[in-house]
N, C-alpha and C. Protein backbone atom coordinates (compact mmCIF):
# COMPACT_ATOMS: atom_id res chain seq x y z
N UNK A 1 100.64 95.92 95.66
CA UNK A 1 99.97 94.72 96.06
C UNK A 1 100.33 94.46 97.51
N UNK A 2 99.13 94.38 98.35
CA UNK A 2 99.27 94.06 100.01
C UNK A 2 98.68 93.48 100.15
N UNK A 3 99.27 92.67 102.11
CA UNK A 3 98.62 92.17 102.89
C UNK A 3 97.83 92.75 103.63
N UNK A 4 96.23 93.68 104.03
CA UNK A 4 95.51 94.52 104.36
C UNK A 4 95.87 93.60 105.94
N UNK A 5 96.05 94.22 107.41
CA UNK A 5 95.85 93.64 108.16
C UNK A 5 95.25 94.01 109.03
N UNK A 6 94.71 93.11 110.00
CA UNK A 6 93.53 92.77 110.92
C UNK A 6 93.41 93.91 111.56
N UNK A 7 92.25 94.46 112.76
CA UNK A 7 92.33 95.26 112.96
C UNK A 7 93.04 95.36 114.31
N UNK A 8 92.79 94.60 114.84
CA UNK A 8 93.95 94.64 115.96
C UNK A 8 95.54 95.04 116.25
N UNK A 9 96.08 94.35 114.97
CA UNK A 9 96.73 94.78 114.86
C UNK A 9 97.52 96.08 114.30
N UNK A 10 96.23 96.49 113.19
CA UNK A 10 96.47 97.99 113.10
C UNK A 10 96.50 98.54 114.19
N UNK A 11 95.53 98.56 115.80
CA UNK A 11 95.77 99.44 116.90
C UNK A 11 97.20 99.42 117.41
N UNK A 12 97.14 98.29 117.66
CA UNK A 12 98.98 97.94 118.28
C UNK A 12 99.91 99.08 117.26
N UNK A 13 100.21 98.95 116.07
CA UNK A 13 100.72 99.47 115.00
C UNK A 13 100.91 100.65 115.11
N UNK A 14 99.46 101.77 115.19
CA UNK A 14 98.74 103.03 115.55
C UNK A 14 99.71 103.92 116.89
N UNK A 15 99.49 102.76 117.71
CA UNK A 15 99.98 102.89 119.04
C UNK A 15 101.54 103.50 119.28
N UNK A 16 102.02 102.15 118.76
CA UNK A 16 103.50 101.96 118.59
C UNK A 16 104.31 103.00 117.60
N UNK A 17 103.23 103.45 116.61
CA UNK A 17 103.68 105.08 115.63
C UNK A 17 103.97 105.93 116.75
N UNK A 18 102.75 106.01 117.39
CA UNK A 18 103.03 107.31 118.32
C UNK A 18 103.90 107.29 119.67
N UNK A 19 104.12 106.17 119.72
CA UNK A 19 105.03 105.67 120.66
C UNK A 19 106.57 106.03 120.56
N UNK A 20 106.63 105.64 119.20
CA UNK A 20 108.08 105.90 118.62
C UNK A 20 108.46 107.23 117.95
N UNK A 21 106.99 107.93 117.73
CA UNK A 21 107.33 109.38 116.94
C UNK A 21 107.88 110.46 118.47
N UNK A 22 107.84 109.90 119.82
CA UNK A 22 108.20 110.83 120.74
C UNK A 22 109.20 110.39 121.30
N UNK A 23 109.99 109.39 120.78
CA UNK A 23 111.27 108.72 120.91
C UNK A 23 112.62 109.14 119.74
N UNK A 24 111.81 109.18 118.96
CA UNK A 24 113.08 109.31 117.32
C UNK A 24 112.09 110.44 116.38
N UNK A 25 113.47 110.54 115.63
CA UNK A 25 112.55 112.00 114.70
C UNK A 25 112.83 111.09 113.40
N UNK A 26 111.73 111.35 112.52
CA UNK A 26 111.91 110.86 110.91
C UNK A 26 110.67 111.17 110.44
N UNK A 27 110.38 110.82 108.95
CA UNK A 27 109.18 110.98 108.27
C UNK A 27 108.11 109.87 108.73
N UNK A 28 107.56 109.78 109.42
CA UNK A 28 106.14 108.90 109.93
C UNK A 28 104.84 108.69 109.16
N UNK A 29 104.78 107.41 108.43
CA UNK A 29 103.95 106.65 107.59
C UNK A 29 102.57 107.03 108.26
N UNK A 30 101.75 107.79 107.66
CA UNK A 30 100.56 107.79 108.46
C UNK A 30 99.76 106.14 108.71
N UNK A 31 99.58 106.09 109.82
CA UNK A 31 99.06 104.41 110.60
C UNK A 31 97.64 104.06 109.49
N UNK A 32 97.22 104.95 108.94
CA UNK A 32 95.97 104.33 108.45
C UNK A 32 96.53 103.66 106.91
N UNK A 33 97.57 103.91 106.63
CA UNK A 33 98.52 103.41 105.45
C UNK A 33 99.12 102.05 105.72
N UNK A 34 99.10 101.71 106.82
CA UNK A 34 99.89 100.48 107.49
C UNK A 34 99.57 99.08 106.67
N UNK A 35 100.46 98.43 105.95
CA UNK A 35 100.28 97.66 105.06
C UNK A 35 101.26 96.19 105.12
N UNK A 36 101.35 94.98 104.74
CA UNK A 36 102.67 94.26 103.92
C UNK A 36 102.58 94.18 102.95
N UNK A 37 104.00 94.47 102.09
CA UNK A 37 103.95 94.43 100.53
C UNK A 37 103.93 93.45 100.41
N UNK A 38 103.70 92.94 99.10
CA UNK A 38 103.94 91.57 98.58
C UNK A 38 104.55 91.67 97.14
N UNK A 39 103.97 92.68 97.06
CA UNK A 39 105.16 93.05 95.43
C UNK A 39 104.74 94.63 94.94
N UNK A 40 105.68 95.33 94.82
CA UNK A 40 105.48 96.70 94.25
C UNK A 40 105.55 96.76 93.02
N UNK A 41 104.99 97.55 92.42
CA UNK A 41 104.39 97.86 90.82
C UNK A 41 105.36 98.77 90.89
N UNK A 42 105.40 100.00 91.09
CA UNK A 42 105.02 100.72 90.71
C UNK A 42 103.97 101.88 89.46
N UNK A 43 104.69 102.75 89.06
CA UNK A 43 103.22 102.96 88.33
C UNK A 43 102.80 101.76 86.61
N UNK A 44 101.25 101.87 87.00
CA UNK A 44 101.02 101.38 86.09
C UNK A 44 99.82 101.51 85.07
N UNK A 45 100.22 101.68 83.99
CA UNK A 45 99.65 102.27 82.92
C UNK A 45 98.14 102.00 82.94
N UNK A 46 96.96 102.86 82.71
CA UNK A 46 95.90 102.97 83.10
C UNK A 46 94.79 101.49 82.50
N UNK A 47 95.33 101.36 81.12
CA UNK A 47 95.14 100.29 80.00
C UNK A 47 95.63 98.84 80.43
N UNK A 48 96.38 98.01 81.35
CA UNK A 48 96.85 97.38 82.33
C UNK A 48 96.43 97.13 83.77
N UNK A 49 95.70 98.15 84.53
CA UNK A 49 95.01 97.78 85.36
C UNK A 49 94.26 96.91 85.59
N UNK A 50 92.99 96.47 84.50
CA UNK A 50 92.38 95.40 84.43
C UNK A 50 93.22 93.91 84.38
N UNK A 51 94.54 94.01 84.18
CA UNK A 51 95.04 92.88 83.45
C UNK A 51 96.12 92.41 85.09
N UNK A 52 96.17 93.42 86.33
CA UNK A 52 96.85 93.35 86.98
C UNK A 52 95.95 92.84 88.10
N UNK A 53 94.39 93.53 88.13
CA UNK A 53 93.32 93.16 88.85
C UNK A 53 92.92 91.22 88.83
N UNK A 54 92.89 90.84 87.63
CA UNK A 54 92.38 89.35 87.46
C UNK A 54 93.50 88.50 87.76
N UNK A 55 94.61 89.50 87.55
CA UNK A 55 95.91 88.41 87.86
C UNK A 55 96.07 88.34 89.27
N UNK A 56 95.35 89.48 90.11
CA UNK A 56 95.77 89.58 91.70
C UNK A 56 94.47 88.00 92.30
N UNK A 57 93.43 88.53 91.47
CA UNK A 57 92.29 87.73 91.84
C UNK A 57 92.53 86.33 91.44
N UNK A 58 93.04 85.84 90.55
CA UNK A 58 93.11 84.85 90.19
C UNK A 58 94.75 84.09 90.95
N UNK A 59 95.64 84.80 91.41
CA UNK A 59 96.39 84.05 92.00
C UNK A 59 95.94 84.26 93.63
N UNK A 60 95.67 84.86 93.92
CA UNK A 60 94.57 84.73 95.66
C UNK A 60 94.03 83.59 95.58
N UNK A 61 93.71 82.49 94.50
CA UNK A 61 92.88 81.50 94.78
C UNK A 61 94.14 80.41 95.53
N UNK A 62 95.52 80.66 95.42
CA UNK A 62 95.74 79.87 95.92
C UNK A 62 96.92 80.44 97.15
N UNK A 63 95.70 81.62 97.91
CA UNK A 63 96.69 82.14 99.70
C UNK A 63 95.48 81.93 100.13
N UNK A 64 95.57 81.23 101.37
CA UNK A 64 94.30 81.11 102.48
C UNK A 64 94.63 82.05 103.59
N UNK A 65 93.34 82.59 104.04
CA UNK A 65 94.11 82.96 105.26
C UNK A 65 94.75 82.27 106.24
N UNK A 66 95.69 83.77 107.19
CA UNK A 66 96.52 82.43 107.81
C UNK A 66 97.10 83.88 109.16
N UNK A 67 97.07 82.97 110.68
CA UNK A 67 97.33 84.06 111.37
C UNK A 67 98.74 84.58 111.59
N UNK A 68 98.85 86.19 111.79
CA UNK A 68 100.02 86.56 112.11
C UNK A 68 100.62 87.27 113.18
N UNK A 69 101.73 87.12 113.90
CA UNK A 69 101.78 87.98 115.09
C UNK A 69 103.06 88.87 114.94
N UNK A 70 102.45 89.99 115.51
CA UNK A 70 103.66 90.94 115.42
C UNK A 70 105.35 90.50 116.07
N UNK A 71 106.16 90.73 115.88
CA UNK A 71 107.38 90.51 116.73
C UNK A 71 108.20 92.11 116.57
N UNK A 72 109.78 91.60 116.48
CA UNK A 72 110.76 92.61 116.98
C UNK A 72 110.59 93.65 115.96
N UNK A 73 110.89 95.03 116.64
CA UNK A 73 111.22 96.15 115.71
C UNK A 73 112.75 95.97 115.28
N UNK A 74 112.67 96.50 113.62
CA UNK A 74 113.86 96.25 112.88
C UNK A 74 113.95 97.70 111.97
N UNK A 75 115.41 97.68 111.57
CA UNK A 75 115.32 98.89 110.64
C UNK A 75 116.22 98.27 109.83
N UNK A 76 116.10 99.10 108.41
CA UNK A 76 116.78 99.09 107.31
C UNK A 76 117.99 100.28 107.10
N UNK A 77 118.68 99.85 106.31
CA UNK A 77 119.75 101.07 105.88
C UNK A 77 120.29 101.55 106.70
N UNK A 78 121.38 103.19 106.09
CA UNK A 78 122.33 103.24 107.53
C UNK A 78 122.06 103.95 108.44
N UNK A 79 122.15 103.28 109.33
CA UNK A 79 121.76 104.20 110.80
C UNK A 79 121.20 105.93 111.06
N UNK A 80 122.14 106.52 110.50
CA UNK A 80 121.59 107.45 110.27
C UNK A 80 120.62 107.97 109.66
N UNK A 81 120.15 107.06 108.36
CA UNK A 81 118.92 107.66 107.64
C UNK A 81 118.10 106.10 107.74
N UNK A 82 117.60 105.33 108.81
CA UNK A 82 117.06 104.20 108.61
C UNK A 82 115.81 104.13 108.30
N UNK A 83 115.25 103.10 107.70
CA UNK A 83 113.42 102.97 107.82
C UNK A 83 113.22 102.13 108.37
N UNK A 84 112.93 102.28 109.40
CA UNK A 84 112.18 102.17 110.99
C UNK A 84 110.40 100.92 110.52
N UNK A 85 110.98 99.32 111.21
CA UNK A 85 109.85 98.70 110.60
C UNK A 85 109.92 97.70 112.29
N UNK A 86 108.44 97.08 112.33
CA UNK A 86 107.59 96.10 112.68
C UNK A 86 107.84 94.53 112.13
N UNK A 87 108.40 93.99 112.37
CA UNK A 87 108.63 92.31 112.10
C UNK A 87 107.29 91.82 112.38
N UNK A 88 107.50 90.57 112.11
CA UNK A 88 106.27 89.40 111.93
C UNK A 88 107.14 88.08 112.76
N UNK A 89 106.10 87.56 113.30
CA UNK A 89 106.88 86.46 114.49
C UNK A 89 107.29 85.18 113.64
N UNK A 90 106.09 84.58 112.48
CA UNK A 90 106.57 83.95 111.19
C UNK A 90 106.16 84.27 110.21
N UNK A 91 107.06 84.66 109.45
CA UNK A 91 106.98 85.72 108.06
C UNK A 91 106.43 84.70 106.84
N UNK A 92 107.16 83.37 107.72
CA UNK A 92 106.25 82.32 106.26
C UNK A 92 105.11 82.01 105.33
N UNK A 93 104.19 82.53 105.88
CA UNK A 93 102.92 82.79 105.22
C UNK A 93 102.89 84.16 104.20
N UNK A 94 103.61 85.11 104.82
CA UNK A 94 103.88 86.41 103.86
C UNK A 94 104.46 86.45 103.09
N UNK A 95 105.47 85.55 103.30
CA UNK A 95 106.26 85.49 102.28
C UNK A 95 106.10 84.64 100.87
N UNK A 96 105.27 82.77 101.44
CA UNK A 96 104.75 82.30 100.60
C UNK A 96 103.42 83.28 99.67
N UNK A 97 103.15 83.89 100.06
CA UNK A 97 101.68 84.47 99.17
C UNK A 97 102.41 85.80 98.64
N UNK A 98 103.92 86.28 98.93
CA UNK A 98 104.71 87.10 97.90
C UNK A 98 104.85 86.36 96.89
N UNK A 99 105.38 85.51 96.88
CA UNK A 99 105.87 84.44 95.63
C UNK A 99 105.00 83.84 95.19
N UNK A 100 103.44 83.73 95.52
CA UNK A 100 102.42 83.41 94.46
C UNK A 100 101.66 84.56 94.02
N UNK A 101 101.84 85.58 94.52
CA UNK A 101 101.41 87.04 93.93
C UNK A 101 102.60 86.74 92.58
N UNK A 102 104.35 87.35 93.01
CA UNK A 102 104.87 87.89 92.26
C UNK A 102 105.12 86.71 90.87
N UNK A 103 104.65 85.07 90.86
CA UNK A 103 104.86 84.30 90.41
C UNK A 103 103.70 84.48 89.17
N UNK A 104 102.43 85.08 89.60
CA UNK A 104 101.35 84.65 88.43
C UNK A 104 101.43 86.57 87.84
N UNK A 105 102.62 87.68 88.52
CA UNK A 105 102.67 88.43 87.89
C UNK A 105 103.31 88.33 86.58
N UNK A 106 104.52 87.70 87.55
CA UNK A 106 105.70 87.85 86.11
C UNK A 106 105.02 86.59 84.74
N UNK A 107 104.27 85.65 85.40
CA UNK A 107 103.58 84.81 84.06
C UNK A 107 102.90 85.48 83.06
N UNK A 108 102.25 86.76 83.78
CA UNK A 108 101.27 87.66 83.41
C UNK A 108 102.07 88.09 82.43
N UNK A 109 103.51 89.09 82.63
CA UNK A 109 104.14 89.58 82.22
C UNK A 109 104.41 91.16 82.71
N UNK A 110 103.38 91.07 83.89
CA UNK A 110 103.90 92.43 84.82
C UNK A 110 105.12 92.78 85.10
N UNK A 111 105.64 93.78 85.11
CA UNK A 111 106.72 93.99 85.89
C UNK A 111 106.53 94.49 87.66
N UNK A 112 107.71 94.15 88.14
CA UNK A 112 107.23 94.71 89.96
C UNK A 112 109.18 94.66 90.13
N UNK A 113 109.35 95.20 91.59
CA UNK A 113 110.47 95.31 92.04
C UNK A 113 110.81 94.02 92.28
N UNK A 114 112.05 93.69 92.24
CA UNK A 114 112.30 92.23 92.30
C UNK A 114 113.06 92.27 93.37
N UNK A 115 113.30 93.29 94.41
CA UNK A 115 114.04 92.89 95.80
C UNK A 115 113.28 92.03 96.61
N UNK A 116 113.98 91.39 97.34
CA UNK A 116 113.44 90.09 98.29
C UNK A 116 112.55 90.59 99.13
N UNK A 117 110.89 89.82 99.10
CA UNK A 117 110.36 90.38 100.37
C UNK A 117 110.30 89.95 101.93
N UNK A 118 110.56 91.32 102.64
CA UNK A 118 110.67 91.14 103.79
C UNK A 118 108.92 91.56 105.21
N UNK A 119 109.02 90.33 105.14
CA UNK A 119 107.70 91.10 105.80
C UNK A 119 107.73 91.85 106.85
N UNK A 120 106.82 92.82 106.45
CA UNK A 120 107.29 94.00 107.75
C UNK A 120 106.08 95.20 107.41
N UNK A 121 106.42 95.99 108.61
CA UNK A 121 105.19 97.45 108.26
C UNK A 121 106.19 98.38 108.49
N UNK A 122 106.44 99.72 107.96
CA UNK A 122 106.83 100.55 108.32
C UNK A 122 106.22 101.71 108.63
N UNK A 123 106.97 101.93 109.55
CA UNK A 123 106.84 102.93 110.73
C UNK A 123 107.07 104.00 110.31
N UNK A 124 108.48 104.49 110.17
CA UNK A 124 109.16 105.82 109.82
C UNK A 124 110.81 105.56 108.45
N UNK A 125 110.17 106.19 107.93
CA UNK A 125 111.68 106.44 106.88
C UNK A 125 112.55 107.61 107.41
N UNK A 126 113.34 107.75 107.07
CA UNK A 126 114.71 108.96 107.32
C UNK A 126 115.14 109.37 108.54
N UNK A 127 115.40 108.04 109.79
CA UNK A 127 114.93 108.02 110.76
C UNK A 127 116.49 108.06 111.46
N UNK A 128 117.14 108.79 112.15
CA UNK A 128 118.68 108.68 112.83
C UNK A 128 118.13 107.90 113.91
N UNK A 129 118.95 106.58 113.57
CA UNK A 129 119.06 105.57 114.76
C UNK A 129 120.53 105.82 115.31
N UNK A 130 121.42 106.15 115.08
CA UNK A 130 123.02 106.50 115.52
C UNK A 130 122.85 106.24 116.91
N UNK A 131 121.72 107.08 117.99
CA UNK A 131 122.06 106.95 119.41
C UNK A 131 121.01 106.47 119.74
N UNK A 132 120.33 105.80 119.18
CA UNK A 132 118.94 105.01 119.60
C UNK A 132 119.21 103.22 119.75
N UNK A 133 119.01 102.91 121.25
CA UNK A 133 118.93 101.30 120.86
C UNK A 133 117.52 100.67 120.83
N UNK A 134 117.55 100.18 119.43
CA UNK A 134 116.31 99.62 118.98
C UNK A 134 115.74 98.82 119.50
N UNK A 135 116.55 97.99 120.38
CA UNK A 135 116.16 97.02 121.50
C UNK A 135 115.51 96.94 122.65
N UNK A 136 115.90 98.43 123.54
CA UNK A 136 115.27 98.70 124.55
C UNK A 136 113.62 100.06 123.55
N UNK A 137 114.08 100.48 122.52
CA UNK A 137 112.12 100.61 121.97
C UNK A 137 111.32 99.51 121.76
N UNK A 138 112.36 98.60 121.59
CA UNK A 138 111.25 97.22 121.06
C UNK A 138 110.81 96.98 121.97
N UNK A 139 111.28 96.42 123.68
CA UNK A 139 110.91 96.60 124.46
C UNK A 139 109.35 97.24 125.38
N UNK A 140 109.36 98.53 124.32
CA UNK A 140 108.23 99.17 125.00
C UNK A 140 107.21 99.12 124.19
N UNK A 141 107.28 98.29 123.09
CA UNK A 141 105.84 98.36 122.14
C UNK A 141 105.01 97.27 122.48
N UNK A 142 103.87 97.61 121.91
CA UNK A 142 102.61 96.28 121.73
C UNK A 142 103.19 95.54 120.84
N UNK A 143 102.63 94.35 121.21
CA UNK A 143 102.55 93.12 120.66
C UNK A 143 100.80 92.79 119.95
N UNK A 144 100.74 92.41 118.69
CA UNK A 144 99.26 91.70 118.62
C UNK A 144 99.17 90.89 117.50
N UNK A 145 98.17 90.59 117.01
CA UNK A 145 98.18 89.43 116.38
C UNK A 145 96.59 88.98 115.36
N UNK A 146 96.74 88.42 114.39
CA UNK A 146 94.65 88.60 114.23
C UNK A 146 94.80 87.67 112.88
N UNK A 147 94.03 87.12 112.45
CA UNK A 147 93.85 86.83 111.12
C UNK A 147 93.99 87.69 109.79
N UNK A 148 95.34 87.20 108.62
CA UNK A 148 95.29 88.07 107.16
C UNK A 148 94.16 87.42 106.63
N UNK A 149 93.48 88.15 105.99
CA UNK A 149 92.26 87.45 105.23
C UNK A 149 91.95 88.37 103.50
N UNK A 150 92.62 89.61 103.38
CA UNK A 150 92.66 90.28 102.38
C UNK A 150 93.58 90.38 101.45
N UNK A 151 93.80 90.23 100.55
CA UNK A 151 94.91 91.05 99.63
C UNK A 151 94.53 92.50 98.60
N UNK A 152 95.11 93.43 98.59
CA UNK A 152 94.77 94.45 97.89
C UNK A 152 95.46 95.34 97.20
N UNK A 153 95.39 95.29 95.97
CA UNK A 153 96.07 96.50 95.34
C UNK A 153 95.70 97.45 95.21
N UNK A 154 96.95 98.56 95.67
CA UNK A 154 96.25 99.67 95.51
C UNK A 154 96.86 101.07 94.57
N UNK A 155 96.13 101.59 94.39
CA UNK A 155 96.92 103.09 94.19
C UNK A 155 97.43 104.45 95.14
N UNK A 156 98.67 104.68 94.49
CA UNK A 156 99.36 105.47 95.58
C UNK A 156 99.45 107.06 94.76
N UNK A 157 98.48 107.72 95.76
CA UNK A 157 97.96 109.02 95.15
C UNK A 157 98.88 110.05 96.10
N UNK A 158 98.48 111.44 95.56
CA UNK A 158 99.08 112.71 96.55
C UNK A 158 97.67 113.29 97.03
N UNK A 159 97.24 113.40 97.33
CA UNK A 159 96.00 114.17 98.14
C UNK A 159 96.12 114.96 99.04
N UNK A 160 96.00 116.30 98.94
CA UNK A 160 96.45 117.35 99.81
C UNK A 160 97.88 117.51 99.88
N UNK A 161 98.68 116.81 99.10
CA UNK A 161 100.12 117.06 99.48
C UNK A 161 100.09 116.06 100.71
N UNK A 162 99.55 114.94 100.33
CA UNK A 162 99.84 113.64 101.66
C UNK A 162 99.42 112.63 100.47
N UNK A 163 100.14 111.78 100.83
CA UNK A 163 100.09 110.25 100.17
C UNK A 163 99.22 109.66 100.82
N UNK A 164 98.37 108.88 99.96
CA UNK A 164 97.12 108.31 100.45
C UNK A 164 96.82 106.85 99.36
N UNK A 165 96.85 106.10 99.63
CA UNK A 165 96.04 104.40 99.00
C UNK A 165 94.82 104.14 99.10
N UNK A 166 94.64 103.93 97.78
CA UNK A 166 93.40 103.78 97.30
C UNK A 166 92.68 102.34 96.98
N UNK A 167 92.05 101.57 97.53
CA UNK A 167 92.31 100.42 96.87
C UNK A 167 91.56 100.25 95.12
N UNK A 168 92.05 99.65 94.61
CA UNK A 168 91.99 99.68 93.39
C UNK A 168 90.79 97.58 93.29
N UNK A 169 91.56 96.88 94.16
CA UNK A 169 90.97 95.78 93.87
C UNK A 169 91.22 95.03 95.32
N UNK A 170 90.32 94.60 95.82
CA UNK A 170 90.08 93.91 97.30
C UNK A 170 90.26 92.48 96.88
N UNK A 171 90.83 91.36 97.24
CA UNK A 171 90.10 90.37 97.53
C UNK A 171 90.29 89.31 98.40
N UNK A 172 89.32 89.07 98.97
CA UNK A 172 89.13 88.25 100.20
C UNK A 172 89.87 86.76 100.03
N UNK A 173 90.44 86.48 100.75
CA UNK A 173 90.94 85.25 100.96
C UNK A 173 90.36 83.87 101.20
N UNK A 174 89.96 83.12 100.17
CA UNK A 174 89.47 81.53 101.02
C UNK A 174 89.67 80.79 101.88
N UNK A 175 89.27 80.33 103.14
CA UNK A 175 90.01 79.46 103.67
C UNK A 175 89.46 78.32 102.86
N UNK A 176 91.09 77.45 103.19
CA UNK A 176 91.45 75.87 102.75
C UNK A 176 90.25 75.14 103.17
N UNK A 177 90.11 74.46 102.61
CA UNK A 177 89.27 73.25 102.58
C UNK A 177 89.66 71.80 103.59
């Protein structure tokens, strides 16, 4: 379950992949994958799909869209094997529409990962930051910014021996009244 984002900011995103893939070595998220979670499933049983679809649609009735701007690059884990991510300038909106996603899941009775969400895109997993300062890359990236207006779940396939998302269920965001 994601935040699909604007297209602008996918370029910035795009950019900033290739920016950083000739700076640091690691596994690099292909940019057309570029996503925010809002709650991970993982897999889920084929008979359940429908039941995960109305629950996505039916708690979207209450995220409006709402704009977001990129900020600082951040990584996870230890230095040596980090995953290399994209911040959000206020995560508050991402984060509120995690907790009404993961709120009308677990009512549902879905299961999803229950680690805290952090809003973010990632860049690169398995990434040696040891002699890299993340500060002066942050430095050299785009900045951008655009309206969330989608949420989407999707499926996470192998295709060609490359991971690829599928969306499974789109849906558009209302604005507030």
């Amino acid at each position: 379950m994601a935040l699909e984002l604007p297209e602008q900011v996918m370029d910035a995103l795009k950019e900033n992949s290739e920016a950083l893939s000739e700076k640091v070595e690691g596994k690099f998220v292909n940019p057309k994958l570029f996503h925010v979670t809002l709650a991970f499933l993982g897999h889920v049983e084929d008979q359940y799909v429908d039941l995960v679809s109305q629950t996505v649609e039916r708690a979207c009735k209450d995220i409006h869209p709402f704009d977001a701007e990129m900020s600082e690059l951040g990584h996870f884990g230890k230095r040596r094997e980090a995953t290399l991510w994209q911040g959000f300038e206020d995560p508050t909106p991402m984060e509120d529409a995690s907790k009404i996603v993961r709120g009308a899941l677990a009512g549902a009775g879905i299961t999803f990962d229950g680690k805290p969400m952090v809003a973010h895109v990632t860049y690169a997993r398995k990434v040696d930051c040891r002699h890299t300062d993340i500060k002066e890359l942050d430095s050299e990236l785009s900045l951008a910014g655009g309206t969330i207006d989608t949420v989407t779940l999707f499926e996470s396939k192998m295709v060609d021996q490359k991971l690829t998302y599928i969306p499974v269920k789109r849906v558009k965001l209302i604005p507030a009244i």
